[in-house]
PDB file of N, CA and C in Angstrom:
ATOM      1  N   UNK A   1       5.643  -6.175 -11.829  1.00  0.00           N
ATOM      2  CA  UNK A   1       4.785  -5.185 -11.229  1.00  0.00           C
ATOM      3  C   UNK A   1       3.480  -5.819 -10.797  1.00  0.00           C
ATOM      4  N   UNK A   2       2.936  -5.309  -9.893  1.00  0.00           N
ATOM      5  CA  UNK A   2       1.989  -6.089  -8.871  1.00  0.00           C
ATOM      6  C   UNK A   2       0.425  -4.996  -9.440  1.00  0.00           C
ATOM      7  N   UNK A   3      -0.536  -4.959  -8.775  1.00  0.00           N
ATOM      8  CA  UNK A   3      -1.571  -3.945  -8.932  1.00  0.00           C
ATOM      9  C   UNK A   3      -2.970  -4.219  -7.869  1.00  0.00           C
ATOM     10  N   UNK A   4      -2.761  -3.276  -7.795  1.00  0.00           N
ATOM     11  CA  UNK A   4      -3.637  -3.033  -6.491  1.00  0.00           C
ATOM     12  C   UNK A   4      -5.327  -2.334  -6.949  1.00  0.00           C
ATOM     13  N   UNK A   5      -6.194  -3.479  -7.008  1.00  0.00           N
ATOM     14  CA  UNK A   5      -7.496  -2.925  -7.324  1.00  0.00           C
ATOM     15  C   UNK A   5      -8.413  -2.516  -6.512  1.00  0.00           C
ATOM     16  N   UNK A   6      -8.715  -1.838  -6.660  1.00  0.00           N
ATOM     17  CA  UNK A   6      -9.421  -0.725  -5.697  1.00  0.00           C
ATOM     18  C   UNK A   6     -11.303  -0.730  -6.176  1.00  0.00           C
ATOM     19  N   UNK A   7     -11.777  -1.018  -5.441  1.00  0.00           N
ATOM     20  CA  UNK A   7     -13.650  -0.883  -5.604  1.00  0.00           C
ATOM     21  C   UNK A   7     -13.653  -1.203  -7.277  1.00  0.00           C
ATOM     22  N   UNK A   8     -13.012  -2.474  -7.811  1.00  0.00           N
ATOM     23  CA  UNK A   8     -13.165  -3.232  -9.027  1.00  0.00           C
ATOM     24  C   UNK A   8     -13.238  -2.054 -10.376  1.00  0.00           C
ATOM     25  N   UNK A   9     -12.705  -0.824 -10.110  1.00  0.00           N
ATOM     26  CA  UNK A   9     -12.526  -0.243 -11.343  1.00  0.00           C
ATOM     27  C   UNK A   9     -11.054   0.865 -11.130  1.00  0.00           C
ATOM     28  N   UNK A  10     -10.150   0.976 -10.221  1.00  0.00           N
ATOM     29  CA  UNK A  10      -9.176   1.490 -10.380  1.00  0.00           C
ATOM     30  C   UNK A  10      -7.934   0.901 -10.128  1.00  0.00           C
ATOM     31  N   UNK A  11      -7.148   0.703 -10.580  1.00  0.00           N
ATOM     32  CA  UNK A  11      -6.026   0.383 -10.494  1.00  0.00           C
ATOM     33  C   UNK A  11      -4.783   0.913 -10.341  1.00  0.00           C
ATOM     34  N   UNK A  12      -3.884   0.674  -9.432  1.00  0.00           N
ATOM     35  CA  UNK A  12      -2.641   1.011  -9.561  1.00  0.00           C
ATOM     36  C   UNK A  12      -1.740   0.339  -9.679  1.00  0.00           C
ATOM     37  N   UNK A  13      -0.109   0.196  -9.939  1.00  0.00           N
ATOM     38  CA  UNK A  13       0.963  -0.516 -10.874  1.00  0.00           C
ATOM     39  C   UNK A  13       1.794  -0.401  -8.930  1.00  0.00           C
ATOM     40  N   UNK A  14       2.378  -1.283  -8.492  1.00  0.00           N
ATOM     41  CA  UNK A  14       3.158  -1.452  -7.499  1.00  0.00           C
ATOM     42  C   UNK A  14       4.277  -2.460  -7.827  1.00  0.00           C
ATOM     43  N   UNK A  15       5.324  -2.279  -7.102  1.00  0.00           N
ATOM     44  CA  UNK A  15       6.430  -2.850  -7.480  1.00  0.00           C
ATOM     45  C   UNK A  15       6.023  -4.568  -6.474  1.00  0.00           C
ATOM     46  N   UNK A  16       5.904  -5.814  -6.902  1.00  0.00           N
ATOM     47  CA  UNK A  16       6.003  -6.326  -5.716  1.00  0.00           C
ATOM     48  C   UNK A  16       6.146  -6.375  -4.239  1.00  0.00           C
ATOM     49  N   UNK A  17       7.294  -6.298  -4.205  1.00  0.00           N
ATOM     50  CA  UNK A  17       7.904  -5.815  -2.641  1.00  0.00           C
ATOM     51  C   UNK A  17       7.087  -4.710  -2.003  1.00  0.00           C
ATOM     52  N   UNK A  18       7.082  -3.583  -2.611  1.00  0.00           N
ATOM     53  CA  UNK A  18       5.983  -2.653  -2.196  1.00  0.00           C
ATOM     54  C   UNK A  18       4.854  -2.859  -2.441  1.00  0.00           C
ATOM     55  N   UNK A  19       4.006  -3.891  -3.061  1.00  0.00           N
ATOM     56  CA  UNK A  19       2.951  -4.069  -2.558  1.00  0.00           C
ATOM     57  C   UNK A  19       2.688  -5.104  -1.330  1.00  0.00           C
ATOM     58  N   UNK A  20       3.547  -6.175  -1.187  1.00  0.00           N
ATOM     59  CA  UNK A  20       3.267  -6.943  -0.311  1.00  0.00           C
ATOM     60  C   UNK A  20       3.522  -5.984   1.272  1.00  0.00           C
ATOM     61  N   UNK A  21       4.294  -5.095   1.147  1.00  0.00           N
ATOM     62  CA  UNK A  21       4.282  -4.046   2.650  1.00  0.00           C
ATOM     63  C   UNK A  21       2.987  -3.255   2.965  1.00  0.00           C
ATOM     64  N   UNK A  22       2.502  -2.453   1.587  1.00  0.00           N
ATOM     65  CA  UNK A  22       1.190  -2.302   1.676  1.00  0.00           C
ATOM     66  C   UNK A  22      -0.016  -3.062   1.752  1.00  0.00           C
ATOM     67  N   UNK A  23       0.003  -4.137   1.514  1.00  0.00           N
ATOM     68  CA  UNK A  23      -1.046  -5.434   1.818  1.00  0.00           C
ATOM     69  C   UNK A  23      -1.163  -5.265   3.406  1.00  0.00           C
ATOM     70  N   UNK A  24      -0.106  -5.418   3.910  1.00  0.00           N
ATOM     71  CA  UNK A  24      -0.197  -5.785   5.411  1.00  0.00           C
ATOM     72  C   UNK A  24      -0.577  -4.421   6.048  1.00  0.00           C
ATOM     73  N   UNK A  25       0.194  -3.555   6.023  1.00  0.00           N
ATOM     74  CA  UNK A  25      -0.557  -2.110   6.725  1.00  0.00           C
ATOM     75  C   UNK A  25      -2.056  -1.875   6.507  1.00  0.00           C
ATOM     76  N   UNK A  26      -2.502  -2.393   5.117  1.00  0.00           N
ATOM     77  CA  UNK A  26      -4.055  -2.212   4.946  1.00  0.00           C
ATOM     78  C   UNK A  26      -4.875  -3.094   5.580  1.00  0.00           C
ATOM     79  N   UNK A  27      -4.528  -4.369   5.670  1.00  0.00           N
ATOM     80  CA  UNK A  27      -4.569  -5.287   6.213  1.00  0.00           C
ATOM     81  C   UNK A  27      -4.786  -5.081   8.205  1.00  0.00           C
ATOM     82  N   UNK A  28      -3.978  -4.592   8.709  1.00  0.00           N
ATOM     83  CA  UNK A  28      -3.597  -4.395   9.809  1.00  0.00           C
ATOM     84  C   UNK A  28      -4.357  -3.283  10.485  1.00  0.00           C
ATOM     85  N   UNK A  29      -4.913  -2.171   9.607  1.00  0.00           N
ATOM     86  CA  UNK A  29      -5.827  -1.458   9.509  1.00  0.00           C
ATOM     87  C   UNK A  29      -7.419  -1.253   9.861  1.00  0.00           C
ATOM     88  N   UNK A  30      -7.752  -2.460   8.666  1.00  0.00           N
ATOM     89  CA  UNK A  30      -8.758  -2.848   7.971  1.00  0.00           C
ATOM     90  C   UNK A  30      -9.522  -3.885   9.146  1.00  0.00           C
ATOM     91  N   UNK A  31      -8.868  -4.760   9.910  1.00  0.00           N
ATOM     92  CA  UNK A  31      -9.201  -5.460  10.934  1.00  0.00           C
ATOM     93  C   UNK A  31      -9.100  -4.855  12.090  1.00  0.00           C
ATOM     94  N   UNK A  32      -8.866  -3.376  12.379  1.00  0.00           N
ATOM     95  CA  UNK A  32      -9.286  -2.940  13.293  1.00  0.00           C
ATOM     96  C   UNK A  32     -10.217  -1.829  12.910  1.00  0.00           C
ATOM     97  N   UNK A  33     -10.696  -1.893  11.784  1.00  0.00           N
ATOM     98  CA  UNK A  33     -12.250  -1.020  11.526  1.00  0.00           C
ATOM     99  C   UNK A  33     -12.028   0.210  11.288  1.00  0.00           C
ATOM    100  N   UNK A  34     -10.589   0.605  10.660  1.00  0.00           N
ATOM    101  CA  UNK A  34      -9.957   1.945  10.479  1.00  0.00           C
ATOM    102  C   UNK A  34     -10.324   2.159   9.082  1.00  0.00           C
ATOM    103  N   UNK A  35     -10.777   3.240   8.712  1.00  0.00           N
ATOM    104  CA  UNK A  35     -11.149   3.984   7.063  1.00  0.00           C
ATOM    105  C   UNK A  35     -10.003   4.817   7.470  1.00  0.00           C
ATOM    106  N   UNK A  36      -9.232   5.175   6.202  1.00  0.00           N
ATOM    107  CA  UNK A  36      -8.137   6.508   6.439  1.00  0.00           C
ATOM    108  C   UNK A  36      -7.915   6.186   4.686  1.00  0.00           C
ATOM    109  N   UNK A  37      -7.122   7.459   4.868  1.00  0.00           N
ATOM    110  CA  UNK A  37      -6.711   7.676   3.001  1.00  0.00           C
ATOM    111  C   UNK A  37      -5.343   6.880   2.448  1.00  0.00           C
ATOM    112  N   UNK A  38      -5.651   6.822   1.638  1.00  0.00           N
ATOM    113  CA  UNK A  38      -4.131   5.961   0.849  1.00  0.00           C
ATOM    114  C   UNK A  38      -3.801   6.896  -0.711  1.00  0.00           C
ATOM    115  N   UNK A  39      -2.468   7.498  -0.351  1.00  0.00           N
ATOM    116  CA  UNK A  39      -2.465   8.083  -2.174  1.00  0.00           C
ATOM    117  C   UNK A  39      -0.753   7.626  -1.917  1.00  0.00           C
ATOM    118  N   UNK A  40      -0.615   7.569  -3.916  1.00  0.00           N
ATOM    119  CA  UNK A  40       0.549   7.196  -4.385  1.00  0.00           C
ATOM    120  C   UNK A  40       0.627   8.135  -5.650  1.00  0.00           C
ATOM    121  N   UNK A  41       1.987   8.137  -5.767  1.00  0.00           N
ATOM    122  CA  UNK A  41       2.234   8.665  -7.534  1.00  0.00           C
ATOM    123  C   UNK A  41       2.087   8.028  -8.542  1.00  0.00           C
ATOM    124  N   UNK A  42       1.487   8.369  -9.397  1.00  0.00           N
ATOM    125  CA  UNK A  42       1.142   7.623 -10.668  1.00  0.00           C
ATOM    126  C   UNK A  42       1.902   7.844 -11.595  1.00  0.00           C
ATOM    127  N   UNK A  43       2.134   6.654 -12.668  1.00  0.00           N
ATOM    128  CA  UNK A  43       3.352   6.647 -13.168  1.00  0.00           C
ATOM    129  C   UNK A  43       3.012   7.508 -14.673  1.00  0.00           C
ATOM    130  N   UNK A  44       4.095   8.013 -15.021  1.00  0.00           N
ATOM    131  CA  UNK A  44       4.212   9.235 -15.596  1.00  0.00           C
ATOM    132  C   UNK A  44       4.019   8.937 -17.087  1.00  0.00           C
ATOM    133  N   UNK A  45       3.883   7.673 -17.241  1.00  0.00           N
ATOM    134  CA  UNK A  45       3.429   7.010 -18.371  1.00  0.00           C
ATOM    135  C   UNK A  45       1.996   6.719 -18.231  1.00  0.00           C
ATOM    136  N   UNK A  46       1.306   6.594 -17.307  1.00  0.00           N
ATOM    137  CA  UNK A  46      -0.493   7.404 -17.124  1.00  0.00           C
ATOM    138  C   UNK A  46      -0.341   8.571 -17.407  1.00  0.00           C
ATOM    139  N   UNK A  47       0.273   9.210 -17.203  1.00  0.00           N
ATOM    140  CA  UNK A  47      -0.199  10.988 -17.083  1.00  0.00           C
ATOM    141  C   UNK A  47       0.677  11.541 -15.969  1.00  0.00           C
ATOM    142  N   UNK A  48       0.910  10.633 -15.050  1.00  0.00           N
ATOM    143  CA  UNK A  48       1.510  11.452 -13.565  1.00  0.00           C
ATOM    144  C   UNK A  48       0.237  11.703 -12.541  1.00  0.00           C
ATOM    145  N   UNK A  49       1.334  12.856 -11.862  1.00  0.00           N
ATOM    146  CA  UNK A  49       0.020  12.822 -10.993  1.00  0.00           C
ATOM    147  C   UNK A  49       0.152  12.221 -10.107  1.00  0.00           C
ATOM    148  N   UNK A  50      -1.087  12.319  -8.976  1.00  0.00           N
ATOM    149  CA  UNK A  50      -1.060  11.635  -7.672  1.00  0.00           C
ATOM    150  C   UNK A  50      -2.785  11.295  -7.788  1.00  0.00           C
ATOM    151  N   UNK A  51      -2.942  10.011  -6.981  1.00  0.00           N
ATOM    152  CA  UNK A  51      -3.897   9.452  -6.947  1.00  0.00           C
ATOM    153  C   UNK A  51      -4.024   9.681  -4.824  1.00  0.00           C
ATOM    154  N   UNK A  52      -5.131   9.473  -4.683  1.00  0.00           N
ATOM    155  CA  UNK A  52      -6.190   8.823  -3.271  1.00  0.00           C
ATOM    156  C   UNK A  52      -6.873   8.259  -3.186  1.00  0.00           C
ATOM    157  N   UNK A  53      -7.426   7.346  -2.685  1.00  0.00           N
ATOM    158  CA  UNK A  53      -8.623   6.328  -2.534  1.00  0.00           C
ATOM    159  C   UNK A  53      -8.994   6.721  -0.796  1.00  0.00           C
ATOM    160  N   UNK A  54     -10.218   6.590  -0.289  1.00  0.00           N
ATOM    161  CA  UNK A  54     -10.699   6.665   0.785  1.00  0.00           C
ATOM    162  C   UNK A  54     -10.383   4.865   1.136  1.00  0.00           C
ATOM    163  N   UNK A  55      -9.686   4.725   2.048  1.00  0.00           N
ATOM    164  CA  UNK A  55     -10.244   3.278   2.384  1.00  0.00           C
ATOM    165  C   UNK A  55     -11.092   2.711   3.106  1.00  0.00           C
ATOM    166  N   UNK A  56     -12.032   1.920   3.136  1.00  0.00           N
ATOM    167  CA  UNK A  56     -12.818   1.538   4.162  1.00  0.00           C
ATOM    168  C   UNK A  56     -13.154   0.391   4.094  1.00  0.00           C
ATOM    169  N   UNK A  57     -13.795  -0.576   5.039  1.00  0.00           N
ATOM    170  CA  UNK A  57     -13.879  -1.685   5.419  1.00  0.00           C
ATOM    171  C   UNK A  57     -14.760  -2.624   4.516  1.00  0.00           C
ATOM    172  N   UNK A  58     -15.826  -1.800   3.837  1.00  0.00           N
ATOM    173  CA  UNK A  58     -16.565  -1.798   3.025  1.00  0.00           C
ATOM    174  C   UNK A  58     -16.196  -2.058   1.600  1.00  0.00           C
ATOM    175  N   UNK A  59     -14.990  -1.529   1.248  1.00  0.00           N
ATOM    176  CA  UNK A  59     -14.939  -1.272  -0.145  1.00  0.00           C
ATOM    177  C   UNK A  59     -14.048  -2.343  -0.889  1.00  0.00           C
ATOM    178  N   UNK A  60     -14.324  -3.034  -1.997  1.00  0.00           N
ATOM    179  CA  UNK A  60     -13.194  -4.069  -2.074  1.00  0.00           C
ATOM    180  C   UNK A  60     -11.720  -3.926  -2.758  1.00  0.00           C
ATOM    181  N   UNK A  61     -11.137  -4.585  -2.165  1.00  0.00           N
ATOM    182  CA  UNK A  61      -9.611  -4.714  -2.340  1.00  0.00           C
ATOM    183  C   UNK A  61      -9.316  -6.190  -3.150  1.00  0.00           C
ATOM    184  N   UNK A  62      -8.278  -5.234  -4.500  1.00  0.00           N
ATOM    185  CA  UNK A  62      -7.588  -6.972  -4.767  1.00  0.00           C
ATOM    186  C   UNK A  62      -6.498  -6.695  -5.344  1.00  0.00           C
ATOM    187  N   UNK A  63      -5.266  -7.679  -4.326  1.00  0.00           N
ATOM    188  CA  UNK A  63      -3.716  -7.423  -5.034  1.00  0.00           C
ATOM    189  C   UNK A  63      -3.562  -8.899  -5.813  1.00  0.00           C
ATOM    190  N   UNK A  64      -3.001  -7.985  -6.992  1.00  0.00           N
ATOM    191  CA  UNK A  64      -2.455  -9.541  -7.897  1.00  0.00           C
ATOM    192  C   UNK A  64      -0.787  -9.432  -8.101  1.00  0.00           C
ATOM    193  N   UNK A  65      -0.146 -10.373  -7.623  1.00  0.00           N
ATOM    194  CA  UNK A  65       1.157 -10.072  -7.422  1.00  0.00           C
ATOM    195  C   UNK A  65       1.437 -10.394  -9.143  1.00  0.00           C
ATOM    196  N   UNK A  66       2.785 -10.313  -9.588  1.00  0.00           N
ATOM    197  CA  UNK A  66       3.533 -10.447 -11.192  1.00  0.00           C
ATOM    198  C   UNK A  66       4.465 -11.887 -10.787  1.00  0.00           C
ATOM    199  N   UNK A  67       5.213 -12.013  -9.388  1.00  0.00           N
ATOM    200  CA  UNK A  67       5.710 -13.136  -8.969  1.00  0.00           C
ATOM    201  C   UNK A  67       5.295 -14.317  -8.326  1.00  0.00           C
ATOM    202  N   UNK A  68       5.382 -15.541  -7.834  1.00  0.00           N
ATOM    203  CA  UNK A  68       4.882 -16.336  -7.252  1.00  0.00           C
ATOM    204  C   UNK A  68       5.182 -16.401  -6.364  1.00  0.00           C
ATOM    205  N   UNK A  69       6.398 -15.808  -5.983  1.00  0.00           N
ATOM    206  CA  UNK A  69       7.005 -15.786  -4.247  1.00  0.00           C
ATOM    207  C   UNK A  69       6.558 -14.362  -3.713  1.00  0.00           C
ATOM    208  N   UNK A  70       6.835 -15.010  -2.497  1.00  0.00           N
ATOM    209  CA  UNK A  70       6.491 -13.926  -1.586  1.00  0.00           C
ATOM    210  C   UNK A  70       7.621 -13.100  -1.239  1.00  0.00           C
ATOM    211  N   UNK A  71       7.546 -11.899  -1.067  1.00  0.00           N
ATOM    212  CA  UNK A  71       8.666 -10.974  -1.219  1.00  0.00           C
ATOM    213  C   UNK A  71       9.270 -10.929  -0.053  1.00  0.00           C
ATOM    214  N   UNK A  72      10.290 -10.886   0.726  1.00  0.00           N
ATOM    215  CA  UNK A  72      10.913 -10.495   1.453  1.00  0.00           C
ATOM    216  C   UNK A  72      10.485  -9.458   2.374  1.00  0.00           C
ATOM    217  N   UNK A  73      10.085  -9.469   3.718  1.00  0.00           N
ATOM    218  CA  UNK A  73       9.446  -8.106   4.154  1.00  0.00           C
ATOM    219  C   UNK A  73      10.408  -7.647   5.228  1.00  0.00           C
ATOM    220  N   UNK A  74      10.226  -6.029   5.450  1.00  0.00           N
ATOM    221  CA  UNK A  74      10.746  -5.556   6.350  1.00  0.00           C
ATOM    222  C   UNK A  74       9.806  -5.079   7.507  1.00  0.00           C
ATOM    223  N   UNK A  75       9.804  -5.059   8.782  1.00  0.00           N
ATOM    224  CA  UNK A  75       9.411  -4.875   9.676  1.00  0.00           C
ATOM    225  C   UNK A  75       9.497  -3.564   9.522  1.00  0.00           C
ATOM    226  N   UNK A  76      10.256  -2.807   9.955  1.00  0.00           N
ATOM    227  CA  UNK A  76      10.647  -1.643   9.984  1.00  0.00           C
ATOM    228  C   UNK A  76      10.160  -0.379   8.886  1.00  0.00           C
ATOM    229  N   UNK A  77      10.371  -1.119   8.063  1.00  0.00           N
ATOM    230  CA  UNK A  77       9.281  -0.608   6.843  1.00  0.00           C
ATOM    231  C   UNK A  77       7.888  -0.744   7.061  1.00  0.00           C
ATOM    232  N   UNK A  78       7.379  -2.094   7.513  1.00  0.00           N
ATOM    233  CA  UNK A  78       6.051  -1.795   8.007  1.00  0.00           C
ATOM    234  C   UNK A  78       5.767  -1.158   8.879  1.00  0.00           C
ATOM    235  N   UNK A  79       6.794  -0.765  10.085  1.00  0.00           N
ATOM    236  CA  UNK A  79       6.106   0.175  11.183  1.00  0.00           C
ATOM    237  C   UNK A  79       6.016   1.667  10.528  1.00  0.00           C
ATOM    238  N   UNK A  80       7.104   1.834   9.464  1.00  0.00           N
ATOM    239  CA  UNK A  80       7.135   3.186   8.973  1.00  0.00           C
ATOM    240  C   UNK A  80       5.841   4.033   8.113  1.00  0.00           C
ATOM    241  N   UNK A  81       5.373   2.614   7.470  1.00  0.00           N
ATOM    242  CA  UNK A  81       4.268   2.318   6.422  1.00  0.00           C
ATOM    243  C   UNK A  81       3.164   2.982   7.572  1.00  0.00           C
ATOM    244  N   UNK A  82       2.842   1.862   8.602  1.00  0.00           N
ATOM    245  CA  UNK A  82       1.889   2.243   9.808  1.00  0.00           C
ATOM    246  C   UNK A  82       2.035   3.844  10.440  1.00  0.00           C
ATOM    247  N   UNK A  83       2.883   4.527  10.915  1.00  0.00           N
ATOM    248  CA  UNK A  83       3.029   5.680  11.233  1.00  0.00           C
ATOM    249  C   UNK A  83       2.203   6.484   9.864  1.00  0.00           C
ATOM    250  N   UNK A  84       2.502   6.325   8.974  1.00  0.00           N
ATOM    251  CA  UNK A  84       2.205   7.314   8.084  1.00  0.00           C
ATOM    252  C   UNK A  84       0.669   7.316   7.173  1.00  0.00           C
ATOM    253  N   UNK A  85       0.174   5.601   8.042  1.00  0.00           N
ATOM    254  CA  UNK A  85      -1.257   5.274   7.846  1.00  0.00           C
ATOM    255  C   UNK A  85      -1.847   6.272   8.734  1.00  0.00           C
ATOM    256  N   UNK A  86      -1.121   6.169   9.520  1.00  0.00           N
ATOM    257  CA  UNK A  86      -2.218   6.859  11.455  1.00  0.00           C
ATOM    258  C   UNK A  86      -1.755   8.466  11.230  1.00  0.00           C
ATOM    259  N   UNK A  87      -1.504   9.039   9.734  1.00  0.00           N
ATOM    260  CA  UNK A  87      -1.486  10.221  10.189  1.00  0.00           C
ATOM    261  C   UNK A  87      -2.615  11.166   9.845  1.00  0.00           C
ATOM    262  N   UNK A  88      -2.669  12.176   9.404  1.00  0.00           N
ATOM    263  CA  UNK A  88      -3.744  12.847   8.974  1.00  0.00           C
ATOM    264  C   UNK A  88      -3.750  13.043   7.715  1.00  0.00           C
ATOM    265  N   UNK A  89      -2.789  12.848   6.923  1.00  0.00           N
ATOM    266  CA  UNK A  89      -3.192  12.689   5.727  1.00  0.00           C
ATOM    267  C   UNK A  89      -2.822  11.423   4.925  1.00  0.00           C
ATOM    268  N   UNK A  90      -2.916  10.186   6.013  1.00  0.00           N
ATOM    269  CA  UNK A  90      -2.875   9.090   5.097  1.00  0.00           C
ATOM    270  C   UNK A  90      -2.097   8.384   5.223  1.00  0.00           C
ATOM    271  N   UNK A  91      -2.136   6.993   4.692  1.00  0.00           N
ATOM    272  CA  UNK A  91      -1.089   6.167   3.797  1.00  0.00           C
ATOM    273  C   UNK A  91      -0.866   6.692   2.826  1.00  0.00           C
ATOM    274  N   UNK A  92       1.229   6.623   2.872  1.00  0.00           N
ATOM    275  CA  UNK A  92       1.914   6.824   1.846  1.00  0.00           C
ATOM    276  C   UNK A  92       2.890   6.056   1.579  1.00  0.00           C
ATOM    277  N   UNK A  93       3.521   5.924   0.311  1.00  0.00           N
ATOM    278  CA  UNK A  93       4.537   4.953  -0.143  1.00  0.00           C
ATOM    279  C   UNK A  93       6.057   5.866   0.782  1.00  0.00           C
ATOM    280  N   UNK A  94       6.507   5.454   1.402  1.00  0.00           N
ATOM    281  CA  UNK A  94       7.603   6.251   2.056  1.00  0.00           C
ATOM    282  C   UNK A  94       8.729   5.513   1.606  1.00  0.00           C
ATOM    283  N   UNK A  95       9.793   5.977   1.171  1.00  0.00           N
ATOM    284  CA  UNK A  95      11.253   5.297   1.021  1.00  0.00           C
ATOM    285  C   UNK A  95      11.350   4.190   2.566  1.00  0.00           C
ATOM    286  N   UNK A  96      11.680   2.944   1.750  1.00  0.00           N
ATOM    287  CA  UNK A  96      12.372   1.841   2.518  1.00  0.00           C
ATOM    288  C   UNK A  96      13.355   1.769   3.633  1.00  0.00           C
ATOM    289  N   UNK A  97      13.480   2.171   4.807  1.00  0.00           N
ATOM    290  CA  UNK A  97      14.662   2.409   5.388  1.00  0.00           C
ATOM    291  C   UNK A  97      15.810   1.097   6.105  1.00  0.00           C
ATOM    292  N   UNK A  98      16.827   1.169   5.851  1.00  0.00           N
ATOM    293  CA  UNK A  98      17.533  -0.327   6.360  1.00  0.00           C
ATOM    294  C   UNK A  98      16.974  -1.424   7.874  1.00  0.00           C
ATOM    295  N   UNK A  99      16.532  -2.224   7.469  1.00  0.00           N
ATOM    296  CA  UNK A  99      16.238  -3.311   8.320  1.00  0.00           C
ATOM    297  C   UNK A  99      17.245  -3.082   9.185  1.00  0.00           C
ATOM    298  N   UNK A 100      16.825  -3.210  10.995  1.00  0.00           N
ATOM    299  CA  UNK A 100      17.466  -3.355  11.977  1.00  0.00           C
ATOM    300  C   UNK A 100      17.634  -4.867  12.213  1.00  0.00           C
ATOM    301  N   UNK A 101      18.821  -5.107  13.077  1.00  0.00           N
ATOM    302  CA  UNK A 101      19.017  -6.758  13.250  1.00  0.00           C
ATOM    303  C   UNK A 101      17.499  -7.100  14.279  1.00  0.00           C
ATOM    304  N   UNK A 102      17.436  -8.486  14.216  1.00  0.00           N
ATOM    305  CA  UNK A 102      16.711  -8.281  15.521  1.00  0.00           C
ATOM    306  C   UNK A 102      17.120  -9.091  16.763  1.00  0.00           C
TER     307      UNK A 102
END
């Protein structure tokens, strides 16, 4: 499990793979000067629940991966990731959908 620190006092638990997809959408974001929201479910061994963070350009970010490799990424997953950055309510963790050939 990976974790994603947020303005050096919150944390969240990400699976590798899903964090390295979210790295890049924030990433991809973040260099074009976009603030928008990011929430995930929190694991039910916190309490549950759903979390949000405002993101902004300003605020610091730090992923610490659990593996040393780099995960395998899907494109397709990142465009899905991106759609659901650019919407109105945010980045969300969306189910993975099968990689197209390319």
């Amino acid at each position: 499990m990976g974790k994603l620190t947020y303005d050096s006092y919150l944390t969240a638990d990400f699976d590798d793979r899903v964090l390295a997809h979210i790295q890049l959408v924030i990433g991809a974001k973040l260099r074009r000067g976009e603030s928008f929201y990011f929430s995930w479910r929190d694991d039910s061994l916190t309490g549950g629940g759903r979390s949000t963070v405002w993101i902004h350009p300003g605020i610091a970010l730090a992923y610490k991966y659990f593996g040393s490799k780099v995960p395998a990424l899907n494109r397709d997953w990142v465009e899905a990731l991106l759609v659901s950055a650019n919407s109105a309510t945010g980045l969300q963790v969306v189910a993975e959908p099968p990689q197209t050939a390319l």
